[in-house]
Protein backbone atom coordinates (compact mmCIF):
# COMPACT_ATOMS: atom_id res chain seq x y z
CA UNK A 1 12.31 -9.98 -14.94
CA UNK A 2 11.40 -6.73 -13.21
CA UNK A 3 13.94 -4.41 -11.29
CA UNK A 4 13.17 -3.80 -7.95
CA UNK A 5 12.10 -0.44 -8.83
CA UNK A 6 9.76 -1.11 -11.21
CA UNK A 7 7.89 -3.41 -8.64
CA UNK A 8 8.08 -0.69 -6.23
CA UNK A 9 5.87 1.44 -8.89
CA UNK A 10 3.84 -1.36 -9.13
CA UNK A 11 2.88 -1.77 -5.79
CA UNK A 12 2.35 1.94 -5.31
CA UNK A 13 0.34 1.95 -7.98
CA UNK A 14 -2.08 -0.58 -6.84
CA UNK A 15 -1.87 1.10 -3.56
CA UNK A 16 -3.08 4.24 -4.53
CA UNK A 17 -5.72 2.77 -6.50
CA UNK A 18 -7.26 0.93 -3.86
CA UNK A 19 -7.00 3.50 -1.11
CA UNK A 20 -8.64 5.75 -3.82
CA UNK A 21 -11.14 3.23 -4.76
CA UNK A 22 -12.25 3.35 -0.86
CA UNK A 23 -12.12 6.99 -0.64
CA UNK A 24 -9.51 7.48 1.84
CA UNK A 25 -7.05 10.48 1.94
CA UNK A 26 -3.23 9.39 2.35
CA UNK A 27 -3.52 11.04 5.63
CA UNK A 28 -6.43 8.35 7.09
CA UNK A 29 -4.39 5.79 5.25
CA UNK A 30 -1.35 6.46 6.98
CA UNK A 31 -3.05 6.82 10.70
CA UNK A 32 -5.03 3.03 9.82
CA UNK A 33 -1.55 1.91 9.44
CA UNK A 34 0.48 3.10 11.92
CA UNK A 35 2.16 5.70 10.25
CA UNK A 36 2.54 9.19 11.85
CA UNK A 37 1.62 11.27 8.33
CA UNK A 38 0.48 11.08 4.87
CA UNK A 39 4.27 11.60 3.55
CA UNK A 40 5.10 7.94 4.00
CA UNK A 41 2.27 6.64 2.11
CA UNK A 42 3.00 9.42 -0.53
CA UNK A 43 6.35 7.53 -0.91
CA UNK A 44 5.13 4.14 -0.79
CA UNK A 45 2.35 5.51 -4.22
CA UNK A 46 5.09 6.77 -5.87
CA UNK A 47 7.23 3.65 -5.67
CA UNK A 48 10.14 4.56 -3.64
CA UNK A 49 9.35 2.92 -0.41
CA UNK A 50 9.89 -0.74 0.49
CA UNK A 51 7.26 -1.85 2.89
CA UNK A 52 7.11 -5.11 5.00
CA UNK A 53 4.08 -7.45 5.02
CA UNK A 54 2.67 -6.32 8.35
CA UNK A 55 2.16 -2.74 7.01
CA UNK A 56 0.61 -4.36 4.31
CA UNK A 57 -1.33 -5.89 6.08
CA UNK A 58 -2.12 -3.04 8.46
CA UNK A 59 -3.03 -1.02 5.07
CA UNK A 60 -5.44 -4.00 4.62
CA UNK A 61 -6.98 -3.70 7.45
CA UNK A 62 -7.87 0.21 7.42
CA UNK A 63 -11.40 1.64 7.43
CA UNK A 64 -13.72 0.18 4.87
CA UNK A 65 -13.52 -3.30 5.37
CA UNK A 66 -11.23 -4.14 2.08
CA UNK A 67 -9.64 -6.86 4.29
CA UNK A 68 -9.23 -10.31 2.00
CA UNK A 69 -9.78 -8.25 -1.52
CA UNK A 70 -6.74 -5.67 -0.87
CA UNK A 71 -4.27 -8.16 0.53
CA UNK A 72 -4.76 -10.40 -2.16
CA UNK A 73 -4.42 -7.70 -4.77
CA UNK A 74 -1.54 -6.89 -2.43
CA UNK A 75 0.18 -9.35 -2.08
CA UNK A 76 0.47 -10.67 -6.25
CA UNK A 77 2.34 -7.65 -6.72
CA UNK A 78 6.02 -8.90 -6.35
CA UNK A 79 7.44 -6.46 -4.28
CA UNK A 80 4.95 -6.91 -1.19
CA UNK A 81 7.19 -9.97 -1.11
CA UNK A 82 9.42 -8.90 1.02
C-alpha cells in the first residue's frame, strides 16, 4: 500500500501533466480554481498539498474544456480521495 505521501506525488504528478498537456501556466491554473497564486498549485505538483474534491473539481473545470477526461484521471489517483 502507498503512504500518503507517495499519493500526494502521484496526484501532483498527474496534475502537472494535464495542466501542461492543456497549456496552462500554474498561474491561470490557480485563478480557474480559486486560488489567489500559482504557489499553491506549485505545492499541490510537487506533492505536498492535500486538496479536497471541489478544488479538484474546480481544476477540472478550468479553461480548455478537460471537464469529464481530467476528473476521471483525477479522481483514480488515490489521494483525490479525500
Amino acid at each position: 500500500m502507498k503512504t500518503k505521501e507517495e499519493m500526494l506525488k502521484e496526484f501532483g504528478n498527474r496534475v502537472k501533466m494535464l495542466r501542461k498537456q492543456k497549456g496552462l501556466t500554474m498561474e491561470e491554473l490557480a485563478i480557474a480554481a480559486g486560488y489567489t497564486n500559482r504557489s499553491s498549485i506549485a505545492t499541490i505538483e510537487a506533492g505536498k498539498r492535500d486538496i479536497s474534491n471541489s478544488k479538484v473539481i474546480a481544476i477540472a473545470n478550468q479553461k480548455g474544456g478537460v471537464g469529464k477526461s481530467l476528473v476521471t484521471s483525477l479522481l483514480a489517483c488515490p489521494a483525490a480521495a479525500k
